[in-house]
C-alpha atoms as a PDB file:
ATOM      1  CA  UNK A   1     -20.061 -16.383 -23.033  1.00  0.00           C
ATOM      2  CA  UNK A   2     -18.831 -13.438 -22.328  1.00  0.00           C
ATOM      3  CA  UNK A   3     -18.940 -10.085 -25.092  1.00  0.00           C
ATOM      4  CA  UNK A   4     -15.395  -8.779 -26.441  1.00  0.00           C
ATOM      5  CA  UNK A   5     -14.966  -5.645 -25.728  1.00  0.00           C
ATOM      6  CA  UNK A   6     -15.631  -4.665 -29.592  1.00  0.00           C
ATOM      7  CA  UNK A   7     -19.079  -6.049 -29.039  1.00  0.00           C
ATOM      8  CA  UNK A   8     -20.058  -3.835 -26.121  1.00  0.00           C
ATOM      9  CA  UNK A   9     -21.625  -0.632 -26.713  1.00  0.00           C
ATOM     10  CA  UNK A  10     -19.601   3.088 -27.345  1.00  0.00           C
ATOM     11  CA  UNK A  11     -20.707   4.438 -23.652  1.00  0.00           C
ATOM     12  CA  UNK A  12     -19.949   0.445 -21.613  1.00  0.00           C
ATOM     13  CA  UNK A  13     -16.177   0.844 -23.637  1.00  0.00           C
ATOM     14  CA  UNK A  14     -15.708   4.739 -22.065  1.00  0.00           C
ATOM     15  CA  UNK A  15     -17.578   3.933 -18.386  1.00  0.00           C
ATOM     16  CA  UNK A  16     -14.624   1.062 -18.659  1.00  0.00           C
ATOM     17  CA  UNK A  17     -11.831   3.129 -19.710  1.00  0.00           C
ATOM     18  CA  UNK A  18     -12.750   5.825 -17.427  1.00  0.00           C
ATOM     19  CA  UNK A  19     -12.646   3.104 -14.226  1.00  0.00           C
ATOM     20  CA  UNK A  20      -9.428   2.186 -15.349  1.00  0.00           C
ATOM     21  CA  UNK A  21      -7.754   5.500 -15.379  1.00  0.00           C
ATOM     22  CA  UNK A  22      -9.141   6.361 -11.692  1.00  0.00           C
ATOM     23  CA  UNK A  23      -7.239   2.970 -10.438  1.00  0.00           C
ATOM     24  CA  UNK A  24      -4.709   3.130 -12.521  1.00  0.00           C
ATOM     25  CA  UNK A  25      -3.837   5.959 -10.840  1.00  0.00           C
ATOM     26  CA  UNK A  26      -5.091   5.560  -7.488  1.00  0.00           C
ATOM     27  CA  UNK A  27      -2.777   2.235  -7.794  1.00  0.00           C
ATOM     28  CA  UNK A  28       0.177   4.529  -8.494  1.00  0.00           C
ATOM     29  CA  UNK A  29      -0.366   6.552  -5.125  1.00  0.00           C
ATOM     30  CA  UNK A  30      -0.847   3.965  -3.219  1.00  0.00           C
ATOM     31  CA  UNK A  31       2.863   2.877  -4.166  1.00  0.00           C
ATOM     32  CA  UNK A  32       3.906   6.210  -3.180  1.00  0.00           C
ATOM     33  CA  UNK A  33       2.072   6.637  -0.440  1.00  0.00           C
ATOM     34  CA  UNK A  34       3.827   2.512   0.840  1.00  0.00           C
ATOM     35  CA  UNK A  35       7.164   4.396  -0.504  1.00  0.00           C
ATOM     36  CA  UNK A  36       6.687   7.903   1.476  1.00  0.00           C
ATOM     37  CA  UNK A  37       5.394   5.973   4.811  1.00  0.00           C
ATOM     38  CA  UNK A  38       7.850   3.413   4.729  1.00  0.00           C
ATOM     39  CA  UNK A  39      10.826   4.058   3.474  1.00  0.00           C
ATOM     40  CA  UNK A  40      13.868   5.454   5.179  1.00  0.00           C
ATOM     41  CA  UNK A  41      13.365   3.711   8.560  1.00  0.00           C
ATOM     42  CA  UNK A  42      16.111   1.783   8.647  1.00  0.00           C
ATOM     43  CA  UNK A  43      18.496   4.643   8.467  1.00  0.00           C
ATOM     44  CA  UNK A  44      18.848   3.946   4.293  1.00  0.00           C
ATOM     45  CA  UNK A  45      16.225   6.046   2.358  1.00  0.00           C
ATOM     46  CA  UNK A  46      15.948   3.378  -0.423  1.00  0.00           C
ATOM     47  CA  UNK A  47      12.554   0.776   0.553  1.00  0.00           C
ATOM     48  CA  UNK A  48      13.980  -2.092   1.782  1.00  0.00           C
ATOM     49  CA  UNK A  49      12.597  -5.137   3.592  1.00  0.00           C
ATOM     50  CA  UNK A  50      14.121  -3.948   7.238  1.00  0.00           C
ATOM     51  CA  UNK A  51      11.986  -1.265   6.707  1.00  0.00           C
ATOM     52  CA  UNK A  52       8.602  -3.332   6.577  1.00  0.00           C
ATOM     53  CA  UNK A  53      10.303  -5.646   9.210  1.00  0.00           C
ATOM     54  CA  UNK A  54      10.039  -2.169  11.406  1.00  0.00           C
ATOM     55  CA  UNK A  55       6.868  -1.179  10.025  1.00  0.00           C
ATOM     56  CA  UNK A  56       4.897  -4.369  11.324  1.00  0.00           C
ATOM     57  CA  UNK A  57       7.161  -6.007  13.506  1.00  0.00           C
ATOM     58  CA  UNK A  58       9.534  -3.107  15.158  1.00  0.00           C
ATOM     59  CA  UNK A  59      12.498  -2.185  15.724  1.00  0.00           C
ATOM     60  CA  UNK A  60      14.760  -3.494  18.615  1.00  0.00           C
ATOM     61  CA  UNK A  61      17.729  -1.292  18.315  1.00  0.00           C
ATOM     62  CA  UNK A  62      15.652   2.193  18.449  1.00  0.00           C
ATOM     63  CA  UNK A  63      12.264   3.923  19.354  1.00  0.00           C
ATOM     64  CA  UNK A  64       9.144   5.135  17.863  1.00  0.00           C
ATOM     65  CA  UNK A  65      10.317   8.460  17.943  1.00  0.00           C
ATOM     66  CA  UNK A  66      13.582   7.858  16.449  1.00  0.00           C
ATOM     67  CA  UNK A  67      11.954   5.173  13.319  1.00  0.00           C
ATOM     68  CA  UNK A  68       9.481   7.800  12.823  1.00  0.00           C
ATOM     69  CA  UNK A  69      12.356  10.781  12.785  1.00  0.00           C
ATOM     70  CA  UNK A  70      14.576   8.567  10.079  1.00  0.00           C
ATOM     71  CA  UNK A  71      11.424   7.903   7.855  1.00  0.00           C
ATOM     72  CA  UNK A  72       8.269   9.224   6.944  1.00  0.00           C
ATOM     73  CA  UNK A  73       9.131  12.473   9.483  1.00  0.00           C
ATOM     74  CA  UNK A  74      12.662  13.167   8.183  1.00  0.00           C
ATOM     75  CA  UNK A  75      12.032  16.110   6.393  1.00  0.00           C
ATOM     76  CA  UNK A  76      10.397  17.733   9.313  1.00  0.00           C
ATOM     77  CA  UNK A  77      13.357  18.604  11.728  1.00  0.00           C
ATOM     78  CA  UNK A  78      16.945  20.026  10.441  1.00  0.00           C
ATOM     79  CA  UNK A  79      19.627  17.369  10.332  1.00  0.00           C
ATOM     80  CA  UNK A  80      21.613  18.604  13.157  1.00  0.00           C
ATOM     81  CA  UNK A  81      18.219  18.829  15.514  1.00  0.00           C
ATOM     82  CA  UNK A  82      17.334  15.528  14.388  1.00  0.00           C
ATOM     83  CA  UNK A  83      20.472  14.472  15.800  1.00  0.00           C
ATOM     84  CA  UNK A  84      20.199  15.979  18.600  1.00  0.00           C
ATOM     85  CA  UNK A  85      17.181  13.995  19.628  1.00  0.00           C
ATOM     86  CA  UNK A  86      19.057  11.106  18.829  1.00  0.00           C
ATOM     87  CA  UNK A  87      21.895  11.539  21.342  1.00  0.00           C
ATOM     88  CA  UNK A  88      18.989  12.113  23.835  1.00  0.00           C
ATOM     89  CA  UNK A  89      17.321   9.014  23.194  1.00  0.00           C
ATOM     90  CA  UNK A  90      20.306   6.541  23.094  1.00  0.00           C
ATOM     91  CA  UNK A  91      21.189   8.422  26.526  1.00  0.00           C
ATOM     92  CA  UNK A  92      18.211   7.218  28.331  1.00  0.00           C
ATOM     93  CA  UNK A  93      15.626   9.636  26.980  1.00  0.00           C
ATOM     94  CA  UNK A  94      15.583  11.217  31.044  1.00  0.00           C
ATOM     95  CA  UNK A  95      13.616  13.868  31.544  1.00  0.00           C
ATOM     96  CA  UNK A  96      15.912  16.681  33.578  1.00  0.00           C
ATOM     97  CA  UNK A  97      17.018  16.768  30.059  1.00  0.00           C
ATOM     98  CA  UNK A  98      13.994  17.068  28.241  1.00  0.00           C
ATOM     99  CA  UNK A  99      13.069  20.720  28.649  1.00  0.00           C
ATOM    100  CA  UNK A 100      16.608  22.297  28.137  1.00  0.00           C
ATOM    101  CA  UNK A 101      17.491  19.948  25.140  1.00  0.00           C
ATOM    102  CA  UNK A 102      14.700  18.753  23.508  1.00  0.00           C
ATOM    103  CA  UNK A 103      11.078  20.183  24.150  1.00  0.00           C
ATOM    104  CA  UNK A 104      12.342  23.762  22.026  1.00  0.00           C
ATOM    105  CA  UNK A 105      12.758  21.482  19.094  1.00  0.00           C
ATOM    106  CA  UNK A 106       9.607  20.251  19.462  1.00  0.00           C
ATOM    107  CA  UNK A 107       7.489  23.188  20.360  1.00  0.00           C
ATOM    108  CA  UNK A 108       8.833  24.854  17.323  1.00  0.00           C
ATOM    109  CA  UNK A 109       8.666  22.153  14.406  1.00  0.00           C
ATOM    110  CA  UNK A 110       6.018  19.104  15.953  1.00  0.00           C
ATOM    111  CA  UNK A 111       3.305  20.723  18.228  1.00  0.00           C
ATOM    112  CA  UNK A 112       1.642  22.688  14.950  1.00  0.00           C
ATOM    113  CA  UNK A 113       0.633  18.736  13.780  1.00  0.00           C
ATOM    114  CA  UNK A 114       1.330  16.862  17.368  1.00  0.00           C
ATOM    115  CA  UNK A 115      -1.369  18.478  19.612  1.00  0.00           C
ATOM    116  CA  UNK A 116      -5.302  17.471  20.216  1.00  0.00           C
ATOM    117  CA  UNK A 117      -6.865  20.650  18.555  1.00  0.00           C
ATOM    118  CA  UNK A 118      -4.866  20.002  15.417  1.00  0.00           C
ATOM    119  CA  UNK A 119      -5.075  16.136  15.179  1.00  0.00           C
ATOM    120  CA  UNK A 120      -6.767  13.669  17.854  1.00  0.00           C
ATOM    121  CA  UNK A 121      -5.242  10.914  16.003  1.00  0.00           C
ATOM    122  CA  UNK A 122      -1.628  11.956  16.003  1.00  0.00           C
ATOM    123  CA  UNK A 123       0.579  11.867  19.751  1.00  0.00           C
ATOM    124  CA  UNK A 124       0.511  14.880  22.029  1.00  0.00           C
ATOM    125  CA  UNK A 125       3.985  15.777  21.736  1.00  0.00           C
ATOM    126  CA  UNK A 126       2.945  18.860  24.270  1.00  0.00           C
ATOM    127  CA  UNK A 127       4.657  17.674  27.563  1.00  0.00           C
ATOM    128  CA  UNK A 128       7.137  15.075  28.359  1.00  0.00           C
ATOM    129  CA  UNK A 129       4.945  12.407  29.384  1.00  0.00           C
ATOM    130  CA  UNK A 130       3.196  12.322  25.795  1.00  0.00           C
ATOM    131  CA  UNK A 131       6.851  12.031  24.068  1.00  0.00           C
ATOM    132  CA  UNK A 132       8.183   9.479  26.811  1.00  0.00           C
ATOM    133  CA  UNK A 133       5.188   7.761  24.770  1.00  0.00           C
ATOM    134  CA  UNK A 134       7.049   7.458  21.589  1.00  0.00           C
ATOM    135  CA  UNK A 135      10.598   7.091  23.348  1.00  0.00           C
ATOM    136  CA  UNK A 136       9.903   3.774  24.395  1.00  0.00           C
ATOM    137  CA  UNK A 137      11.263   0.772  22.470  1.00  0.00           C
ATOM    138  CA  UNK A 138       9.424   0.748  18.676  1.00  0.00           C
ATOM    139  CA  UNK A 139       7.628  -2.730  18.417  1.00  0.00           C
ATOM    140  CA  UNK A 140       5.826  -1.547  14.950  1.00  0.00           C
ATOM    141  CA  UNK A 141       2.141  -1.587  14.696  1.00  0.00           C
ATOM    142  CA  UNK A 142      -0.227  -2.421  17.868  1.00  0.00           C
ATOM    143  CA  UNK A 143      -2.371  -5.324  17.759  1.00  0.00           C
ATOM    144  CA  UNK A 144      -5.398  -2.755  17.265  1.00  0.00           C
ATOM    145  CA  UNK A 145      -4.116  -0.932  14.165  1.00  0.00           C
ATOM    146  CA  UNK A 146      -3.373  -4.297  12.459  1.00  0.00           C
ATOM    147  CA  UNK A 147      -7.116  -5.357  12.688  1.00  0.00           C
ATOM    148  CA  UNK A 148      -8.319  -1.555  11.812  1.00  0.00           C
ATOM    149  CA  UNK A 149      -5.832  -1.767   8.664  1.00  0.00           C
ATOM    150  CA  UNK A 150      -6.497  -5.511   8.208  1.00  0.00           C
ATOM    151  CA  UNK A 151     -10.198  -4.959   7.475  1.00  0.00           C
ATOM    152  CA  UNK A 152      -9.725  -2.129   5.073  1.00  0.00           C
ATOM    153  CA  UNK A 153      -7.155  -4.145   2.975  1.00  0.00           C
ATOM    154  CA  UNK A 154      -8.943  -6.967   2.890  1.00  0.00           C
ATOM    155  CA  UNK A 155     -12.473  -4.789   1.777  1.00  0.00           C
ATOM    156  CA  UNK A 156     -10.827  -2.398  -0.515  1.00  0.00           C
ATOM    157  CA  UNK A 157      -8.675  -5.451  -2.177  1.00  0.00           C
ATOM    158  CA  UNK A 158     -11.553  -6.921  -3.008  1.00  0.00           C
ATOM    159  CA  UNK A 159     -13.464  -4.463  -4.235  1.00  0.00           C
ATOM    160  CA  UNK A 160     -10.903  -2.818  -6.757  1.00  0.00           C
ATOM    161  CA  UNK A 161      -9.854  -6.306  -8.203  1.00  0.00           C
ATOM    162  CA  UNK A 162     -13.200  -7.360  -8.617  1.00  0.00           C
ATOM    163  CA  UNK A 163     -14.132  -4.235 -10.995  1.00  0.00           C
ATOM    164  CA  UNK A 164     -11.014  -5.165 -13.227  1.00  0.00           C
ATOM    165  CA  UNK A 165     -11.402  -8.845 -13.199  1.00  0.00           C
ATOM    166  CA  UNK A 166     -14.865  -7.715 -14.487  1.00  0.00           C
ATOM    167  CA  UNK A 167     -13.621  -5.505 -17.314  1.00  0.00           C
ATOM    168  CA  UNK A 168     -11.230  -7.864 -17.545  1.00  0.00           C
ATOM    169  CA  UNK A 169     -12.976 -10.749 -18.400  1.00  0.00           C
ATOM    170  CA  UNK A 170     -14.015  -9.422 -21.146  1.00  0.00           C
ATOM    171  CA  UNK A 171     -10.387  -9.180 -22.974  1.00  0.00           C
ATOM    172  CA  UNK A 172      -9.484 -12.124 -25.435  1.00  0.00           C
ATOM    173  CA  UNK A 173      -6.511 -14.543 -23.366  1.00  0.00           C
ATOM    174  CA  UNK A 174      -5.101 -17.608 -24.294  1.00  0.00           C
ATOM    175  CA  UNK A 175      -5.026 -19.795 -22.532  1.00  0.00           C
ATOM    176  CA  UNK A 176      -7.556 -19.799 -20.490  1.00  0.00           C
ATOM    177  CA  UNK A 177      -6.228 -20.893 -17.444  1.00  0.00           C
ATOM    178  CA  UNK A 178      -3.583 -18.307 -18.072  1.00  0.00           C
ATOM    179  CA  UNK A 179      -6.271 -15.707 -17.955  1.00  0.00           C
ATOM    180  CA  UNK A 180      -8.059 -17.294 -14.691  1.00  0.00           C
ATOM    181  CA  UNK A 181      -4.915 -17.401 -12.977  1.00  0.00           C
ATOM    182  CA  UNK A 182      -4.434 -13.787 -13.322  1.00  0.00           C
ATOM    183  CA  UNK A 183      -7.775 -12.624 -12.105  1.00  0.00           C
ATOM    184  CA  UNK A 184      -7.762 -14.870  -8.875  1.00  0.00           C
ATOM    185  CA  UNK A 185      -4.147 -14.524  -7.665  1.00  0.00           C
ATOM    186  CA  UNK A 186      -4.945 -11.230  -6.229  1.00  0.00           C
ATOM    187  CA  UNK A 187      -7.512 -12.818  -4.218  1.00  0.00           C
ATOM    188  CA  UNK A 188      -4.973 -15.594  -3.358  1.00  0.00           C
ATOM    189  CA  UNK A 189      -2.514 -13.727  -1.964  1.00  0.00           C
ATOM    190  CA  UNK A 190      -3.948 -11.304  -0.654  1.00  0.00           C
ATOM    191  CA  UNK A 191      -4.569 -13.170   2.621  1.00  0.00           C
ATOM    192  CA  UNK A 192      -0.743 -14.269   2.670  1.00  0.00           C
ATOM    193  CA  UNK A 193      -0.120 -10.439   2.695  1.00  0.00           C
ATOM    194  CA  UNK A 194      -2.035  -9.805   5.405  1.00  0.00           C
ATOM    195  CA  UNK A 195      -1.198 -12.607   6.999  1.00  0.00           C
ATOM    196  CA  UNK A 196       2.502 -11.911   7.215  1.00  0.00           C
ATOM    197  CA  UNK A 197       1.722  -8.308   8.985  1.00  0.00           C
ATOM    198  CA  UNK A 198       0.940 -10.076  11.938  1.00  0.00           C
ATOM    199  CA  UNK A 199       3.506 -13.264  11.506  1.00  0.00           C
ATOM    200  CA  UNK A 200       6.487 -10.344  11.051  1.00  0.00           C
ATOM    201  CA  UNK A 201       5.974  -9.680  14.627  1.00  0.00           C
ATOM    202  CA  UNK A 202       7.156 -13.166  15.867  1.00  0.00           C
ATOM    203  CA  UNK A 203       9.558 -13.488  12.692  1.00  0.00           C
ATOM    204  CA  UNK A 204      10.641 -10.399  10.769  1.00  0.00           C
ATOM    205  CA  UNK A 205      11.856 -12.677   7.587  1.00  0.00           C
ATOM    206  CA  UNK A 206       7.992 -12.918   6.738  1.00  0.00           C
ATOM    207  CA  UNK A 207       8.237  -8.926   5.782  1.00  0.00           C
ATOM    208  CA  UNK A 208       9.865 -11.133   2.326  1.00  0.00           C
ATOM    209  CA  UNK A 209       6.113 -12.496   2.486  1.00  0.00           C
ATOM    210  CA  UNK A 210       4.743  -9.341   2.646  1.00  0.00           C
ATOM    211  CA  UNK A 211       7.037  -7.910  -0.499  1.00  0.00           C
ATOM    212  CA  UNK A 212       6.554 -11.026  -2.448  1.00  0.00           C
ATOM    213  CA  UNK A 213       2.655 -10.700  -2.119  1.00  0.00           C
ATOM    214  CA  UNK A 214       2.845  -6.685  -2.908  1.00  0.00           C
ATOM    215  CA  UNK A 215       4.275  -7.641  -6.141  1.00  0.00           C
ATOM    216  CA  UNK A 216       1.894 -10.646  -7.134  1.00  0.00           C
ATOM    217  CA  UNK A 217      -0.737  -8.019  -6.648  1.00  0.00           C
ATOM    218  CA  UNK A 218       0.706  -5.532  -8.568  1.00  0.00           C
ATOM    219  CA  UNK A 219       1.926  -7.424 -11.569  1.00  0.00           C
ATOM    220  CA  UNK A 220      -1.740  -8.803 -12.203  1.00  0.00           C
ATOM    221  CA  UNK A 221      -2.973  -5.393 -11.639  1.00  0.00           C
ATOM    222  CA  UNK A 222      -0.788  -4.281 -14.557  1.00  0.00           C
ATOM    223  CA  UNK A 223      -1.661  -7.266 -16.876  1.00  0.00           C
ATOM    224  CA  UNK A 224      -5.392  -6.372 -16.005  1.00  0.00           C
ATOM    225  CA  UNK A 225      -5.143  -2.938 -16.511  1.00  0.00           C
ATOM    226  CA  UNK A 226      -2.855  -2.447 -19.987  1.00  0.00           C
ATOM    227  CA  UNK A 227      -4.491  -6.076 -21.480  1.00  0.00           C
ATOM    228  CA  UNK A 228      -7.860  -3.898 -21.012  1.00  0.00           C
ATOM    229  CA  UNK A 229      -6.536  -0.657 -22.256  1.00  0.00           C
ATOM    230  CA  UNK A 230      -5.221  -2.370 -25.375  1.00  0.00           C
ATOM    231  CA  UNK A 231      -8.145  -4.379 -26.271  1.00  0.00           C
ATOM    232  CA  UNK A 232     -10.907  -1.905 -25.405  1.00  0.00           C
ATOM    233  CA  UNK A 233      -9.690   0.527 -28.324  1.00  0.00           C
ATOM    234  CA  UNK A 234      -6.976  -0.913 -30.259  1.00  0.00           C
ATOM    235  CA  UNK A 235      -7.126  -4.852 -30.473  1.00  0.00           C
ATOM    236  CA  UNK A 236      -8.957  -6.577 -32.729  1.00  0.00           C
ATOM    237  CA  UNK A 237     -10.159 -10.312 -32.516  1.00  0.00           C
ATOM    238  CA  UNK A 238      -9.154 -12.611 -35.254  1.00  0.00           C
ATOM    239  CA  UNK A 239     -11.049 -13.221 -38.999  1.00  0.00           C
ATOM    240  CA  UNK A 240     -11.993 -16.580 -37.480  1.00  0.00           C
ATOM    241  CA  UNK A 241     -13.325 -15.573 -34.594  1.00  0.00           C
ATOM    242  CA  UNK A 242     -14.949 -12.834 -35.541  1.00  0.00           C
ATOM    243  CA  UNK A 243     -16.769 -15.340 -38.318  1.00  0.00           C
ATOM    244  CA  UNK A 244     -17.475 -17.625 -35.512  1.00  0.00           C
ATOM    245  CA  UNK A 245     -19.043 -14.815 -33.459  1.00  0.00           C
ATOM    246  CA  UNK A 246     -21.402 -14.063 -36.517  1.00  0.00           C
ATOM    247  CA  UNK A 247     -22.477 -17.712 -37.454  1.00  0.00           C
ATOM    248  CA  UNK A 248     -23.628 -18.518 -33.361  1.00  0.00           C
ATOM    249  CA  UNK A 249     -25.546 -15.015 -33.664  1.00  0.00           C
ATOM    250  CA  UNK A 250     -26.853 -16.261 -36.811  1.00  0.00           C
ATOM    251  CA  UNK A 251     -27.945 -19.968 -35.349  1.00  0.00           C
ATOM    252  CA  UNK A 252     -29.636 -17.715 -32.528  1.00  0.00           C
ATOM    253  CA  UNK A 253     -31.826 -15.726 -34.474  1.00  0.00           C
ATOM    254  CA  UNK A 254     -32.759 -18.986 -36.587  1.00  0.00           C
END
């Protein structure tokens, strides 16, 4: 049977507590960081599902560059030279345009971030060949950066809903299967999230899949998380059971 948390000693209640605040908090950023990465793409700055439809599947009526430019990259350009690569792209993106027009913009606000020296992991924005790269029709994440992300989801899922369930487990919820239910259906549905990354692709209505499954997640991390909090410092367990507790400690020692 496992110990209430009143029945675990001073320093296993604060090592708890202290786990807790780190991903309660850590949870909290990751929302933002889904919100600030995300959002925006569809042309609407709100987070809706076209914009995780875009995310993992694409988008068939613009371009990396331009998804990128109405999203998470918005804030780096002016407005006005924003639209300016616009109009370029929905010309034909050609490239006797690209130096008068375009590469000015870019060489003053992208190639700081968008060159090897600064980042090997972002595009080389330094010539036109590297942005004819992101001018070409957005079909959301490759094939490659779904497994890459796939495999740290899937680890780090585990590994930060295990630690709760743990502490967890140690609350007093009725009824049980009440209780059970909330510590596995992160690891349920966890596999339909990921899962629908990849399925958006052929169907973007499975970005719902992907929204529905955020929020499973999240509302058992909250339960979790404030059921702990509660219990580890302010709850306390019933006259009964607390009599209960004492009489089977009693029959042990006899």
């Amino acid at each position: 049977m496992t110990k209430h948390f009143q029945y675990l000693p001073m320093s296993l209640r604060v090592l708890y507590t202290m786990v807790l605040l780190v991903f309660g908090v850590g949870y909290l950023f990751a929302m933002i960081n889904i919100y600030v990465s995300d959002a925006g793409k569809d042309g609407d700055p709100a987070l809706s599902e076209k914009d995780l439809m875009i995310t993992y599947g694409g988008n068939p009526e613009g371009t990396k560059l331009e998804t990128s430019l109405r999203g998470p990259m918005q804030d780096m350009l002016p407005a006005e030279k924003r639209q300016v690569i616009f109009d370029w792209l929905h010309a034909g993106a050609k490239q006797d345009e690209f130096e008068a027009k375009i590469n000015p913009i870019i060489q003053e606000h992208c190639i700081a971030c968008h060159n090897p020296e600064a980042n090997p992991h972002l595009t080389d924005l330094r010539s036109y060949e590297g942005v004819a790269k992101v001018a070409a029709k957005d079909e959301g994440m490759s094939l490659a950066t779904l497994v890459r992300v796939s495999h740290i989801h899937l680890f780090g899922i585990a590994f930060i809903f295990y630690i709760v369930g743990q502490i967890y487990s140690h609350a007093w919820v009725r009824p049980v299967w009440f209780k059970c239910t909330v510590i596995a259906a992160p690891f349920v549905v966890v596999f339909t999230d990921v899962g629908s990354w990849y399925l958006t692709k052929f169907w973007a209505q499975f970005a719902w899949v992907v929204i529905g499954s955020g929020a499973i997640m999240g509302l058992s991390f909250a339960i979790m998380w404030l059921t702990s909090m509660y219990q580890l410092w302010f709850y306390k367990l019933p006259a009964e059971l607390v009599q209960r507790e004492g009489d089977l400690r009693e029959r042990v020692r006899g």
